[in-house]
N, C-alpha and C. Protein backbone atom coordinates (compact mmCIF):
# COMPACT_ATOMS: atom_id res chain seq x y z
N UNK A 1 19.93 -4.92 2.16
CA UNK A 1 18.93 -3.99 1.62
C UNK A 1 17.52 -4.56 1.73
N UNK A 2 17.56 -5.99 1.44
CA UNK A 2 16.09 -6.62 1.68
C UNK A 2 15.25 -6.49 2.98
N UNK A 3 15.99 -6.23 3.80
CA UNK A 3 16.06 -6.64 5.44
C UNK A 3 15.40 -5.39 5.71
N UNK A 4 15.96 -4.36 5.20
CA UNK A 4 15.41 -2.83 5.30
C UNK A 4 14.27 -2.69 4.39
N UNK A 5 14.15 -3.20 2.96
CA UNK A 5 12.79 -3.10 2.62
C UNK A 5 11.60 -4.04 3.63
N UNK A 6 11.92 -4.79 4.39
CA UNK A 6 11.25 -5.51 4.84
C UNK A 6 10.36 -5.26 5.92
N UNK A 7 11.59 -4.20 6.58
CA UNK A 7 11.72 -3.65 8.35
C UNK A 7 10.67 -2.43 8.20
N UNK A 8 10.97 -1.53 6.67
CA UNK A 8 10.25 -0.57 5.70
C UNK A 8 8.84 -0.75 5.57
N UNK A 9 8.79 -2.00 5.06
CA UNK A 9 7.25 -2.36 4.94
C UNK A 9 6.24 -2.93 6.25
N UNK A 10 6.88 -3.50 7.52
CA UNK A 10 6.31 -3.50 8.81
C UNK A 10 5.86 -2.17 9.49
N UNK A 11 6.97 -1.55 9.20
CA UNK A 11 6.56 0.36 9.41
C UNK A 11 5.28 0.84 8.62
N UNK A 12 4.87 0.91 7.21
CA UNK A 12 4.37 0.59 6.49
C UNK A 12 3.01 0.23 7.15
N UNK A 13 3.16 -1.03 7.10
CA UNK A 13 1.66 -1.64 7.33
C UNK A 13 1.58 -1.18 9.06
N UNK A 14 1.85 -0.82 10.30
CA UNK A 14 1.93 -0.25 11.24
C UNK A 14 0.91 1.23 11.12
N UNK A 15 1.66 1.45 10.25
CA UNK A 15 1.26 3.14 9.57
C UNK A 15 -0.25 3.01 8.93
N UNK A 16 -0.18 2.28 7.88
CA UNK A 16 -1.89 1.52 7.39
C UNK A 16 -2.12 1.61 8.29
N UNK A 17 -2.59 0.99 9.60
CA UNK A 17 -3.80 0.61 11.10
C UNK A 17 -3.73 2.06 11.42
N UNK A 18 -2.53 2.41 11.63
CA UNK A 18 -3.31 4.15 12.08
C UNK A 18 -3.92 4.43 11.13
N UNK A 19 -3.68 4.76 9.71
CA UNK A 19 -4.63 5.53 9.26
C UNK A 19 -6.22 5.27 9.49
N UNK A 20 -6.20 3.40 9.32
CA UNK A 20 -7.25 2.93 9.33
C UNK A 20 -8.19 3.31 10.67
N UNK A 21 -7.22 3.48 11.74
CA UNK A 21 -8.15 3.52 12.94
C UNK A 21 -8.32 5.37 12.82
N UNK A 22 -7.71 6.51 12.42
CA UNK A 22 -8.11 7.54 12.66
C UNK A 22 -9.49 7.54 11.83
N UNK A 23 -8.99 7.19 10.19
CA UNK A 23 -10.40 7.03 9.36
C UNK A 23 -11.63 6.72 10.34
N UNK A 24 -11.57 5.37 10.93
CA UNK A 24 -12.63 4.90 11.60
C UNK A 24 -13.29 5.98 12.78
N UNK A 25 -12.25 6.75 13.22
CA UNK A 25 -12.80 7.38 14.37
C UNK A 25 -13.29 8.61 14.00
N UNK A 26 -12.71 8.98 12.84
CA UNK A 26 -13.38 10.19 11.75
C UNK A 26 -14.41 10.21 11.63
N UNK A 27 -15.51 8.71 10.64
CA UNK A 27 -16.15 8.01 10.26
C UNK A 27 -17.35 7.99 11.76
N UNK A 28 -16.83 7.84 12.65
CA UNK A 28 -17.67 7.85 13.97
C UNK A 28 -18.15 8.99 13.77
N UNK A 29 -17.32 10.13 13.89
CA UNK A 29 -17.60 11.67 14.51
C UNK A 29 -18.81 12.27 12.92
N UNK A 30 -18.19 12.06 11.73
CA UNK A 30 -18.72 12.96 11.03
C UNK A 30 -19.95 11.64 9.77
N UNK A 31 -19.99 10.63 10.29
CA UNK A 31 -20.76 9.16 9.58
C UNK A 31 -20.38 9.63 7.87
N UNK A 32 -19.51 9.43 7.56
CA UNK A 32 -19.17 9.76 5.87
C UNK A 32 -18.69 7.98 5.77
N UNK A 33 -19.60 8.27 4.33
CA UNK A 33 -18.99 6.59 4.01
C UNK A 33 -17.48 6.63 2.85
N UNK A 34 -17.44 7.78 2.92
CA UNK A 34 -16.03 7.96 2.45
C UNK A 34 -14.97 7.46 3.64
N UNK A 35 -15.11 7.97 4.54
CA UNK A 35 -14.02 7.74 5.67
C UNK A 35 -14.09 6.20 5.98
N UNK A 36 -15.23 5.85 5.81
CA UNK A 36 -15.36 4.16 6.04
C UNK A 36 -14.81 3.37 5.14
N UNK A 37 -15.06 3.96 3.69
CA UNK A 37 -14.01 3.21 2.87
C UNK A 37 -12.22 3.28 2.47
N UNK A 38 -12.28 4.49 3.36
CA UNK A 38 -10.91 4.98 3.86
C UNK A 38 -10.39 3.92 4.91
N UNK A 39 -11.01 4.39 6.00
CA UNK A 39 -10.91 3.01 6.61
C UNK A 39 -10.62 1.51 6.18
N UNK A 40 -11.46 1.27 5.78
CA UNK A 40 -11.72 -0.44 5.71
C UNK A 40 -10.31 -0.95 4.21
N UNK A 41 -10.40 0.53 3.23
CA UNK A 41 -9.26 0.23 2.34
C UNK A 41 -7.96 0.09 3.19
N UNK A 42 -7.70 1.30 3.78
CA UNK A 42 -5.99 0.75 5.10
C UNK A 42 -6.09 0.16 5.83
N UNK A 43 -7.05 -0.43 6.02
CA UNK A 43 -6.90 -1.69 7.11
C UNK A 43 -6.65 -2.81 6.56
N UNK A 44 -7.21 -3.40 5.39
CA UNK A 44 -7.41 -4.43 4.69
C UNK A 44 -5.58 -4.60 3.68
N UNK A 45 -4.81 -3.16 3.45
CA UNK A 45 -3.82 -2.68 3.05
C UNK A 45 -2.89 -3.37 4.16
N UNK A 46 -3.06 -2.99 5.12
CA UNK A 46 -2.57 -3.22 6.44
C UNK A 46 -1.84 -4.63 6.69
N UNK A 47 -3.32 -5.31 6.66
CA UNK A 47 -3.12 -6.95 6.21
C UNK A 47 -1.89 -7.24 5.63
N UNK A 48 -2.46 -6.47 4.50
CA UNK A 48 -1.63 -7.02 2.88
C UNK A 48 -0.21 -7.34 3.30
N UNK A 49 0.37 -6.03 4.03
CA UNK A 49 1.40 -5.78 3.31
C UNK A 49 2.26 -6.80 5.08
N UNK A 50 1.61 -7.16 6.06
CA UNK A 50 1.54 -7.88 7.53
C UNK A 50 2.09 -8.83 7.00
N UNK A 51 1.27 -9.46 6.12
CA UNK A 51 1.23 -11.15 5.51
C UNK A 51 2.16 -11.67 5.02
N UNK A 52 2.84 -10.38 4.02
CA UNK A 52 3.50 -10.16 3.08
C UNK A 52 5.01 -10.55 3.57
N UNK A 53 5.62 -9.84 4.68
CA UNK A 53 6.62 -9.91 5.48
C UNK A 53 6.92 -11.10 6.28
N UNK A 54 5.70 -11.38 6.74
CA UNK A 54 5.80 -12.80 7.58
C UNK A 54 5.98 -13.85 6.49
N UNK A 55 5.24 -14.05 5.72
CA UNK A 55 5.32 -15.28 4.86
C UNK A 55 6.21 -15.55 3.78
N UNK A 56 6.83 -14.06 3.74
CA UNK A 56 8.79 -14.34 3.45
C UNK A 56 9.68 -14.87 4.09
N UNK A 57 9.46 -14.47 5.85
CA UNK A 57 10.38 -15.25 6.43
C UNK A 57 9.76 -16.73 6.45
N UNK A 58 8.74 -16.91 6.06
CA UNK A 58 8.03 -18.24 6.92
C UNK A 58 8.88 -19.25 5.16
N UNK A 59 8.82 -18.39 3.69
CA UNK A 59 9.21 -19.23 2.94
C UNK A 59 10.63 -19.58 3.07
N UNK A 60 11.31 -18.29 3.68
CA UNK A 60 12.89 -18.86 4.13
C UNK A 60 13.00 -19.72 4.89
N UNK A 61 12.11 -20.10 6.09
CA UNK A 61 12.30 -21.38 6.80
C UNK A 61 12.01 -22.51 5.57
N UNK A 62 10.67 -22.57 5.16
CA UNK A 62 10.85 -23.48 4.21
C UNK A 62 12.03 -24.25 3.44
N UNK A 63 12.66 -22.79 2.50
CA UNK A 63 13.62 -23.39 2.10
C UNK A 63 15.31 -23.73 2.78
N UNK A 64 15.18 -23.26 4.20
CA UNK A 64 16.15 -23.88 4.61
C UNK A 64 16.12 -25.53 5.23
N UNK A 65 14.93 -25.26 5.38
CA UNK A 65 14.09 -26.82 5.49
C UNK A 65 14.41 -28.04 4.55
N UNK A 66 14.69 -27.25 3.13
CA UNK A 66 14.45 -28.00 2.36
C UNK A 66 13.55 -28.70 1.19
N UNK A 67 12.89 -27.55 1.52
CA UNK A 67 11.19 -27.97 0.89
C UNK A 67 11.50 -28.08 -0.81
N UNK A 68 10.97 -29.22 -1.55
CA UNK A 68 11.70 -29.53 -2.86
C UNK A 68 10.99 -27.60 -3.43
N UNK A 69 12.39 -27.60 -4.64
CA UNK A 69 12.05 -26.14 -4.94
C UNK A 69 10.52 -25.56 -5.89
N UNK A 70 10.10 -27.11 -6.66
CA UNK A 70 8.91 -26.78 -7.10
C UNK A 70 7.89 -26.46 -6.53
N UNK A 71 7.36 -27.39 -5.43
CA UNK A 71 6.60 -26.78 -4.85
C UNK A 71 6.59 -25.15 -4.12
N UNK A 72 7.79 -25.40 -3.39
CA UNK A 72 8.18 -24.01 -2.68
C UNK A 72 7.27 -22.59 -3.88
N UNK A 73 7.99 -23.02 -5.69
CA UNK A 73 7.80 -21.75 -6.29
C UNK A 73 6.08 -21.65 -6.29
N UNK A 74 5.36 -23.19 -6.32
CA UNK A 74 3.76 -22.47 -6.11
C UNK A 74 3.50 -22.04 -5.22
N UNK A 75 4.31 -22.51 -3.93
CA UNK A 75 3.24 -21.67 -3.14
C UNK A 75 3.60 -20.22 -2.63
N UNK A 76 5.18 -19.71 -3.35
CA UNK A 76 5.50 -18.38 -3.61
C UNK A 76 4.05 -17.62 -4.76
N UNK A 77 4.29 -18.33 -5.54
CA UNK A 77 3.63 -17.67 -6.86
C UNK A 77 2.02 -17.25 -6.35
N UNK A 78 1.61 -18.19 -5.75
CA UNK A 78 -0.08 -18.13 -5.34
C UNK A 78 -0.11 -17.35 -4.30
N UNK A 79 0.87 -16.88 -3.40
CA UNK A 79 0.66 -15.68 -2.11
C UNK A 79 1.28 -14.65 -2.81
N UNK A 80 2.02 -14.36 -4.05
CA UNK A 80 1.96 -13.29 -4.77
C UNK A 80 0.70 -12.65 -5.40
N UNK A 81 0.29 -13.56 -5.70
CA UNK A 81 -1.00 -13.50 -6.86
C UNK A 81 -1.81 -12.72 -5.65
N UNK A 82 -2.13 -13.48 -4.31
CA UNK A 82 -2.99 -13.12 -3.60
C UNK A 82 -3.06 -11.85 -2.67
N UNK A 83 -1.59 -11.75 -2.33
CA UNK A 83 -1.33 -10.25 -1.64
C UNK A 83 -1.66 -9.18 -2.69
N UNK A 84 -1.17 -9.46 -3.98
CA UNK A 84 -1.24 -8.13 -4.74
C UNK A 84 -3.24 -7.81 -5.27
N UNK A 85 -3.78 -8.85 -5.23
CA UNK A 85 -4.82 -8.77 -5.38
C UNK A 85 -5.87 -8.11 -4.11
N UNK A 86 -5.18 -8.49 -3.00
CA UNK A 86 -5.64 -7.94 -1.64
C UNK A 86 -5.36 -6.73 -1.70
N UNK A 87 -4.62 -6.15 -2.33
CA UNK A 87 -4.11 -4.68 -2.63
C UNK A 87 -4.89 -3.32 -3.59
N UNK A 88 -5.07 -4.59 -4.37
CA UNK A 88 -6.04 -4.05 -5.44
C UNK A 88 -7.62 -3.58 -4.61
N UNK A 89 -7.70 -4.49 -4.50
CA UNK A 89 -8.93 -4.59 -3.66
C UNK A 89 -8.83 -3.32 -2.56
N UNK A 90 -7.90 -3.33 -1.39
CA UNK A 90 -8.06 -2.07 -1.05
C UNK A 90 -7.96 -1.02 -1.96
N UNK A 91 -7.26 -0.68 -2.93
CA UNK A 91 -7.32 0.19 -3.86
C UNK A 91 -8.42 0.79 -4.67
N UNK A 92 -9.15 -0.63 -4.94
CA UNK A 92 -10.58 -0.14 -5.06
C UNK A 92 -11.71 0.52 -4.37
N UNK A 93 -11.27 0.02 -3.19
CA UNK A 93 -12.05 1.01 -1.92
C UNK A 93 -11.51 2.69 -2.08
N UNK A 94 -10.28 3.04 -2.12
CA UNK A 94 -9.96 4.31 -2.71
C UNK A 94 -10.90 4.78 -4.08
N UNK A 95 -10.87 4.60 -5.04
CA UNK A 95 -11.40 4.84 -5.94
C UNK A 95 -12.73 4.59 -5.62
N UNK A 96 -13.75 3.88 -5.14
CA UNK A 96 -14.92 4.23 -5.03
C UNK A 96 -15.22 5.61 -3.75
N UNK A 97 -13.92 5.35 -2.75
CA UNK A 97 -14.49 6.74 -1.81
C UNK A 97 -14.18 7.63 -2.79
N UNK A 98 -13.44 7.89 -3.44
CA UNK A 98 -13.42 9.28 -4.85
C UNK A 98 -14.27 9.03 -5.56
N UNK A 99 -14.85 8.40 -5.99
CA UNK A 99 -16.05 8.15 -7.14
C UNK A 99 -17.02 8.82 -6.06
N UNK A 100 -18.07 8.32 -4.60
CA UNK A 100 -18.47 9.07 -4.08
C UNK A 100 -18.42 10.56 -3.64
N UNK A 101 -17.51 11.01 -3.44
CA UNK A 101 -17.20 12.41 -3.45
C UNK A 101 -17.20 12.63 -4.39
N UNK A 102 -16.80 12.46 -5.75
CA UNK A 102 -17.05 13.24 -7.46
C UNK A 102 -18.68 13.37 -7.96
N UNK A 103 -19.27 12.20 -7.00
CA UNK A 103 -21.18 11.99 -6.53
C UNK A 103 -21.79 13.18 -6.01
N UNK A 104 -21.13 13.62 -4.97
CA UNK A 104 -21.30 14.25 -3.69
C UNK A 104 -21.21 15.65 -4.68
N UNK A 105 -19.88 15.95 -5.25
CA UNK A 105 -19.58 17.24 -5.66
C UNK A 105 -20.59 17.89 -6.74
N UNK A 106 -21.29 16.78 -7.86
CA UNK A 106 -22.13 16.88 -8.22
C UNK A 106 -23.89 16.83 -8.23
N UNK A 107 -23.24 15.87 -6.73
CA UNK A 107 -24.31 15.67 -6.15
C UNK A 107 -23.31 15.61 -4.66
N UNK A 108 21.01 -13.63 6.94
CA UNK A 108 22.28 -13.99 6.85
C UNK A 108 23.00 -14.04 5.21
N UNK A 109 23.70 -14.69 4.97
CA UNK A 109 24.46 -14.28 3.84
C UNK A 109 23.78 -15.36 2.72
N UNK A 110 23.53 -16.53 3.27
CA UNK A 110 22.30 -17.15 2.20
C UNK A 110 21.57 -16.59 2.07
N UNK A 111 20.45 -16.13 3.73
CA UNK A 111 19.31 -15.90 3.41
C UNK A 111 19.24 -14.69 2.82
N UNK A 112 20.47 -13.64 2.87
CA UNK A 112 20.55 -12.36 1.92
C UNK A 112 20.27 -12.45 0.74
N UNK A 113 20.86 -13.83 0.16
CA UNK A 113 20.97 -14.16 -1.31
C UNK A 113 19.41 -14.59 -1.43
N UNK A 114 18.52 -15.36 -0.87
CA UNK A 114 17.43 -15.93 -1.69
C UNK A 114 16.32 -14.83 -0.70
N UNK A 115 16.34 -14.10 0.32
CA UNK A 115 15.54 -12.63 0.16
C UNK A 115 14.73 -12.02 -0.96
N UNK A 116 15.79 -11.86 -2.10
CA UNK A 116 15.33 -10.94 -2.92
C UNK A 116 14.55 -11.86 -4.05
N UNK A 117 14.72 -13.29 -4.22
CA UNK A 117 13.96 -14.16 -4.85
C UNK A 117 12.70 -14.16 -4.76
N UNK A 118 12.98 -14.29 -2.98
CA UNK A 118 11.11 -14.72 -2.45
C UNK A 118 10.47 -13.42 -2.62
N UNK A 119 11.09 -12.01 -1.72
CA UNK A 119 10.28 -10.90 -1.95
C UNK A 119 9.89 -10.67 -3.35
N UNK A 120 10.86 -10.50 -4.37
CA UNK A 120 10.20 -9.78 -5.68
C UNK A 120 9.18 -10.72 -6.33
N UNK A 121 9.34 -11.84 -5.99
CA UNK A 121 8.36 -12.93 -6.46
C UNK A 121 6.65 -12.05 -6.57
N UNK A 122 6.86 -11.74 -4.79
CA UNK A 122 5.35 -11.15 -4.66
C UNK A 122 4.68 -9.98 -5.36
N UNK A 123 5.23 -9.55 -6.60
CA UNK A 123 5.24 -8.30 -7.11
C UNK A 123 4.88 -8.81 -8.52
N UNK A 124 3.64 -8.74 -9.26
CA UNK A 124 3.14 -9.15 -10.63
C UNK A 124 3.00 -7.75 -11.35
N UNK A 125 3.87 -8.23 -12.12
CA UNK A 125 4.03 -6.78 -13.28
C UNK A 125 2.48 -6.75 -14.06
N UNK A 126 1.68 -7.57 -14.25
CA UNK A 126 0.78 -7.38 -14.59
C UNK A 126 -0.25 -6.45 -14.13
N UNK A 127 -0.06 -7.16 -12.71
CA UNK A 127 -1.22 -6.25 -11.23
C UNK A 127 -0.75 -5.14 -11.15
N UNK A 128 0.51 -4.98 -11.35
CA UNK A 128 1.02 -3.87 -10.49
C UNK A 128 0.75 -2.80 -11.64
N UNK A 129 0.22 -3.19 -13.29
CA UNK A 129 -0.25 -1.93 -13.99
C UNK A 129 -1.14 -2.12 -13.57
N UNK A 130 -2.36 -2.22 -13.07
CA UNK A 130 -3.65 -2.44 -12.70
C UNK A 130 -3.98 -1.40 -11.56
N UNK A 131 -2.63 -1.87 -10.52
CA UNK A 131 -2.92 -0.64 -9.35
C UNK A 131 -2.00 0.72 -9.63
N UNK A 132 -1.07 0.75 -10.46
CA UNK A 132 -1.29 1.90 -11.49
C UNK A 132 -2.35 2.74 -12.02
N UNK A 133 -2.70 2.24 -12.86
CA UNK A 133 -4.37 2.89 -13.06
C UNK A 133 -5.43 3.53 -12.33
N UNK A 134 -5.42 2.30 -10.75
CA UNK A 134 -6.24 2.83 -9.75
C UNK A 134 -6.16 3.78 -9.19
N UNK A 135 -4.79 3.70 -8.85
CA UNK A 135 -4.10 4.47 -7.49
C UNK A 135 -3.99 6.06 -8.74
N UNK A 136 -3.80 5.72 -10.15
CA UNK A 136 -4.32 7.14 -11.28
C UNK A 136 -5.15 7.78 -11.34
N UNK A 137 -6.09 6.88 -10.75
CA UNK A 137 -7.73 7.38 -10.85
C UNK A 137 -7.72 8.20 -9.58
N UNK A 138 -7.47 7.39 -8.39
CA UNK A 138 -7.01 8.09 -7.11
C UNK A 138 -6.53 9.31 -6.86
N UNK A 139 -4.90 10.07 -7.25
CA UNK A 139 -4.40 10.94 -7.64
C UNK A 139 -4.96 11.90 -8.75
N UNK A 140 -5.73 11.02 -9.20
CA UNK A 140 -6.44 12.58 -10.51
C UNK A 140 -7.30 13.16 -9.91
N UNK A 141 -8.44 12.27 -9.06
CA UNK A 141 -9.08 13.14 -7.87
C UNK A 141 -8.65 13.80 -7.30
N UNK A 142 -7.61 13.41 -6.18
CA UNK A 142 -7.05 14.65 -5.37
C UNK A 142 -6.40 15.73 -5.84
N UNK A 143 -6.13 15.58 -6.61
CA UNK A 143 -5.42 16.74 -7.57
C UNK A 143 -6.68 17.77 -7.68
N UNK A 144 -7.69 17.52 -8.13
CA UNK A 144 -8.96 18.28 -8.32
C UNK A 144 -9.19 18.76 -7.25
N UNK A 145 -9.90 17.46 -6.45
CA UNK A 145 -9.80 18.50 -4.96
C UNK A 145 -8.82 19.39 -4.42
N UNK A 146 -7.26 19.03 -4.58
CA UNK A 146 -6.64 20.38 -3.99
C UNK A 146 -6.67 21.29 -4.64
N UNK A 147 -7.49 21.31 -6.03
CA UNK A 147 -7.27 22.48 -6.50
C UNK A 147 -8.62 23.54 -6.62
N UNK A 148 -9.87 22.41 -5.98
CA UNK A 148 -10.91 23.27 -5.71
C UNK A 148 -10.72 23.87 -4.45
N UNK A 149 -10.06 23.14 -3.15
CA UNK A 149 -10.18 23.36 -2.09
C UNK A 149 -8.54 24.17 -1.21
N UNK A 150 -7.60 24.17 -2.31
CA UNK A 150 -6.50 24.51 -1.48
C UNK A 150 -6.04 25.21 -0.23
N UNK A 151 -5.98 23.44 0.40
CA UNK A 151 -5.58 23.42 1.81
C UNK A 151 -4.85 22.56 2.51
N UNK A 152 -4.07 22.69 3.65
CA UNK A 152 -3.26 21.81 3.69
C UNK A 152 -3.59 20.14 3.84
N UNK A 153 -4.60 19.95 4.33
CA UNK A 153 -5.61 18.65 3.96
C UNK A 153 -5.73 17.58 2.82
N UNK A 154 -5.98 18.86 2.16
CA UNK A 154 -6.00 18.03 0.55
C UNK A 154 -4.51 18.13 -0.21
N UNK A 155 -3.58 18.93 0.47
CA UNK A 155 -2.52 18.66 -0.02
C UNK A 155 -1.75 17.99 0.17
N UNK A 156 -2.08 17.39 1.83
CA UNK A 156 -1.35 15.94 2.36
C UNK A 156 -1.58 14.82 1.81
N UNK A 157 -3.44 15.04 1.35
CA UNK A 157 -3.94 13.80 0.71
C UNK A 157 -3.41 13.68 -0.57
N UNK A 158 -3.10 14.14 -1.35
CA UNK A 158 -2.86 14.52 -2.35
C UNK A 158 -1.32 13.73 -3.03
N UNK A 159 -0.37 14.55 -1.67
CA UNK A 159 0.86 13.96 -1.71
C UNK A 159 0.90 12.57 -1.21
N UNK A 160 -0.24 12.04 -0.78
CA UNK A 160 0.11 10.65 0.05
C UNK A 160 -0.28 9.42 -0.94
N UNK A 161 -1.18 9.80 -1.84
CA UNK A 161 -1.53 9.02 -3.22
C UNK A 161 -0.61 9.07 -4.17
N UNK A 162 0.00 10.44 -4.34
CA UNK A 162 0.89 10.50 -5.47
C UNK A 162 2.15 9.41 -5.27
N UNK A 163 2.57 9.78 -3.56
CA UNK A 163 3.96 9.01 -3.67
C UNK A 163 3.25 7.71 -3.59
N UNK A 164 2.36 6.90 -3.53
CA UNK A 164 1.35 5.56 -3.37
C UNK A 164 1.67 5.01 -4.87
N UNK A 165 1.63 6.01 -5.86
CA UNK A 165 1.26 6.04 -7.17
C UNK A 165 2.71 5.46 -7.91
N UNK A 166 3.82 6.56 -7.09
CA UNK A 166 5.28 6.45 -7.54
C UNK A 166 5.73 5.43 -6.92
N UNK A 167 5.41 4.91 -6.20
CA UNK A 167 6.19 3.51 -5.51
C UNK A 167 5.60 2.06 -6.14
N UNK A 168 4.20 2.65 -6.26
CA UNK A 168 4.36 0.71 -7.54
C UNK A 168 4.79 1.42 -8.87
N UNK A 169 5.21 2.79 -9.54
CA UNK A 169 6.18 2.56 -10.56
C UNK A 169 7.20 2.14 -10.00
N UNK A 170 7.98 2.14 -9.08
CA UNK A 170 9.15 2.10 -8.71
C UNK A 170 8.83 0.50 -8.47
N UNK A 171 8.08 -0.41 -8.05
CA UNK A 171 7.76 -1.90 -7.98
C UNK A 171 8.25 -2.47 -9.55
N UNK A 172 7.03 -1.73 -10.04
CA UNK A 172 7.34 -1.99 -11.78
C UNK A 172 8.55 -2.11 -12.09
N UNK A 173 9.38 -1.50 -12.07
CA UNK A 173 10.37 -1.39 -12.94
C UNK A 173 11.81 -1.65 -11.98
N UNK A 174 11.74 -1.99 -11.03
CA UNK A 174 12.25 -3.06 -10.04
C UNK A 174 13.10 -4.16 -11.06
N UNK A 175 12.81 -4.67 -11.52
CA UNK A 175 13.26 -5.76 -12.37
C UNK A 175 14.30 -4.97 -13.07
N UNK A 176 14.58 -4.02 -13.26
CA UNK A 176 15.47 -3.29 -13.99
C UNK A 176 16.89 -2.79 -12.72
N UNK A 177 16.09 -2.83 -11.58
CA UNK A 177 17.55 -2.03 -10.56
C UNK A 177 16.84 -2.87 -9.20
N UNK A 178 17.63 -3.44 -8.78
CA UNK A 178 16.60 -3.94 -7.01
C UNK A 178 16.78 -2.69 -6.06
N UNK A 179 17.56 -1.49 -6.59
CA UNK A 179 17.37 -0.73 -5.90
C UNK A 179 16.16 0.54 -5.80
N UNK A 180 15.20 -0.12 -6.91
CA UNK A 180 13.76 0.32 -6.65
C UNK A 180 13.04 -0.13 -6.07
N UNK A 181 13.34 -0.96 -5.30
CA UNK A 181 12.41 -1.88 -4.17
C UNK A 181 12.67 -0.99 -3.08
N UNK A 182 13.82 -0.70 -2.91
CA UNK A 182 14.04 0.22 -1.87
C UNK A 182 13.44 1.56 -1.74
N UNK A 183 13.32 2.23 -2.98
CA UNK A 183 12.72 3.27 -2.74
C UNK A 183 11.42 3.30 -3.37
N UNK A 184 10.78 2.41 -3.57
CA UNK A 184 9.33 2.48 -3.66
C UNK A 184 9.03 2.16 -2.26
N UNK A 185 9.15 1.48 -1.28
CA UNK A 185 8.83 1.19 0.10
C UNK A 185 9.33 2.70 0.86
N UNK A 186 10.38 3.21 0.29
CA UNK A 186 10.24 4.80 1.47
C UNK A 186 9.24 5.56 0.72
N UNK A 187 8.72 5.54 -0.63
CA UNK A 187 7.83 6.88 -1.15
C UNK A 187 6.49 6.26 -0.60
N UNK A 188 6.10 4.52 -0.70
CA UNK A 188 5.02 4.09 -0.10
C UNK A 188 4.74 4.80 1.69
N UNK A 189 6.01 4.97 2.42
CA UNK A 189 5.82 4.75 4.02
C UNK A 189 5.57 6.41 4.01
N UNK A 190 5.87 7.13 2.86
CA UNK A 190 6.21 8.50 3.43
C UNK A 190 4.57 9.02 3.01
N UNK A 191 4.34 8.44 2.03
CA UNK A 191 2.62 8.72 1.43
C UNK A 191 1.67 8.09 2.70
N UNK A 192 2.26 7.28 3.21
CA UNK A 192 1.12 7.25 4.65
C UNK A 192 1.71 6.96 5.21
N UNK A 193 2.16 8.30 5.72
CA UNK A 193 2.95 9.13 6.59
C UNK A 193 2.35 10.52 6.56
N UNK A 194 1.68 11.15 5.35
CA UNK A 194 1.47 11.91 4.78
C UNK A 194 -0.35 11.97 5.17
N UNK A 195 -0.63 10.88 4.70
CA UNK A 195 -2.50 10.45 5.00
C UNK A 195 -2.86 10.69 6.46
N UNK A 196 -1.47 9.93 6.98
CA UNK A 196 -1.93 9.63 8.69
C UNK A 196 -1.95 11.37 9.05
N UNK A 197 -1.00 12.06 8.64
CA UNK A 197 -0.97 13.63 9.33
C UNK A 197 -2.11 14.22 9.12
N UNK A 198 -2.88 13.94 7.82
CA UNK A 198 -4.21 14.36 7.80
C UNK A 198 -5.47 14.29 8.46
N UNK A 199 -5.48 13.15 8.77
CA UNK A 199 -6.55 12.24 9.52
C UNK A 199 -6.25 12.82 10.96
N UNK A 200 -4.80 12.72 11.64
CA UNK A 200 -4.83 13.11 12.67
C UNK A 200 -5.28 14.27 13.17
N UNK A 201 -4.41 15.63 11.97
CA UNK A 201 -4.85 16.79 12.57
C UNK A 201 -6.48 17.03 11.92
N UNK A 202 -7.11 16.12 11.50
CA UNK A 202 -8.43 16.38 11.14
C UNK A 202 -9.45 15.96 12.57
N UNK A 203 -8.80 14.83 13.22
CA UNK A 203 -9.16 14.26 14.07
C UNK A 203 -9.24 15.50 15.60
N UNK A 204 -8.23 15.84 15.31
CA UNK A 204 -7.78 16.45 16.53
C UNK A 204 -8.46 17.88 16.20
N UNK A 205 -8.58 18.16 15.69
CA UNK A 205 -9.85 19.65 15.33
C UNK A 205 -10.94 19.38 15.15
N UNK A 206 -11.38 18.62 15.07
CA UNK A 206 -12.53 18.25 15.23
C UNK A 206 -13.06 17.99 16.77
């Protein structure tokens, strides 16, 4: 199951760079610094979630290596701390492109076993209410907008934050079933899955 959240989240961050590059080419055509922070938030997302995958397998070499287990857990603990914060951070780029527009409107069989160690490691119940909140702030916007503007646009956007929103609950509360790891990574891939269709057919009519 790890292997598939894993394979999930390369898809994932794959999916981030498109959005990031349609944003960008959006951002060309129509100069909105919304689309730029659209941009530069899934790209930087992109990263996140790149890093994230590699430096699981890179801690499984470690510990088949041998690496004594204390150290191993800091330097798990400190690329947790740091991916989820890299996250935030794009997240904040969301919430300020909505803060601007609300401007605008008014103006193997081991490594199976220690998988799920290293991955959930990277997941801070603390942060992860934090990008709760954001990704709240996020979704309460689009909600507004689809309901000033109802169209299929804002309803992709709309749906692509919400499931954004439902997949770090589903992170959260992970600790309770590991089979919410699994499906917070399909509501994450399907919410941009959802962004990218926007951008594209925005791209492409334009």
């Amino acid at each position: 199951m790890i292997g598939l959240a894993l394979l999930m989240e390369l898809v994932s961050s794959a999916i981030s760079f498109m959005i990031g590059y349609y944003a960008f080419k959006a951002y060309k055509s129509y100069s909105s610094r919304s689309l730029f922070l659209l941009h530069s938030g899934f790209t930087v997302l992109g990263i996140s979630l790149t890093l994230r995958v590699v430096t699981t397998v890179y801690f499984v070499v470690l510990r088949v290596a041998e690496v004594p287990s204390q150290q191993l857990k800091a330097v798990i603990s400190f690329a947790g701390i740091v991916f989820t914060l890299t996250q935030l951070f794009a997240y904040s780029l969301f919430v300020l492109t909505y803060a601007l527009q609300t401007k605008a409107l008014e103006k193997t069989r081991f490594i199976g076993a220690l998988f799920p160690i290293l991955y959930v490691s990277f997941f801070h119940p603390y942060l992860e209410i934090v990008a709760l909140v954001l990704l709240g702030y996020v979704t309460a916007q689009t909600l507004i907008n689809l309901l000033l503007k109802k169209n299929l646009d804002s309803f992709l956007v709309f749906s692509g934050f919400t499931l954004m929103l439902l997949s770090h609950l589903c992170f959260l509360f992970m600790i309770a079933n590991e089979l919410l790891l699994l499906l917070g990574q399909t509501l994450q891939m399907i919410g941009f899955l959802c962004l990218l269709a926007m951008l594209v057919k925005v791209s492409y009519s334009g």
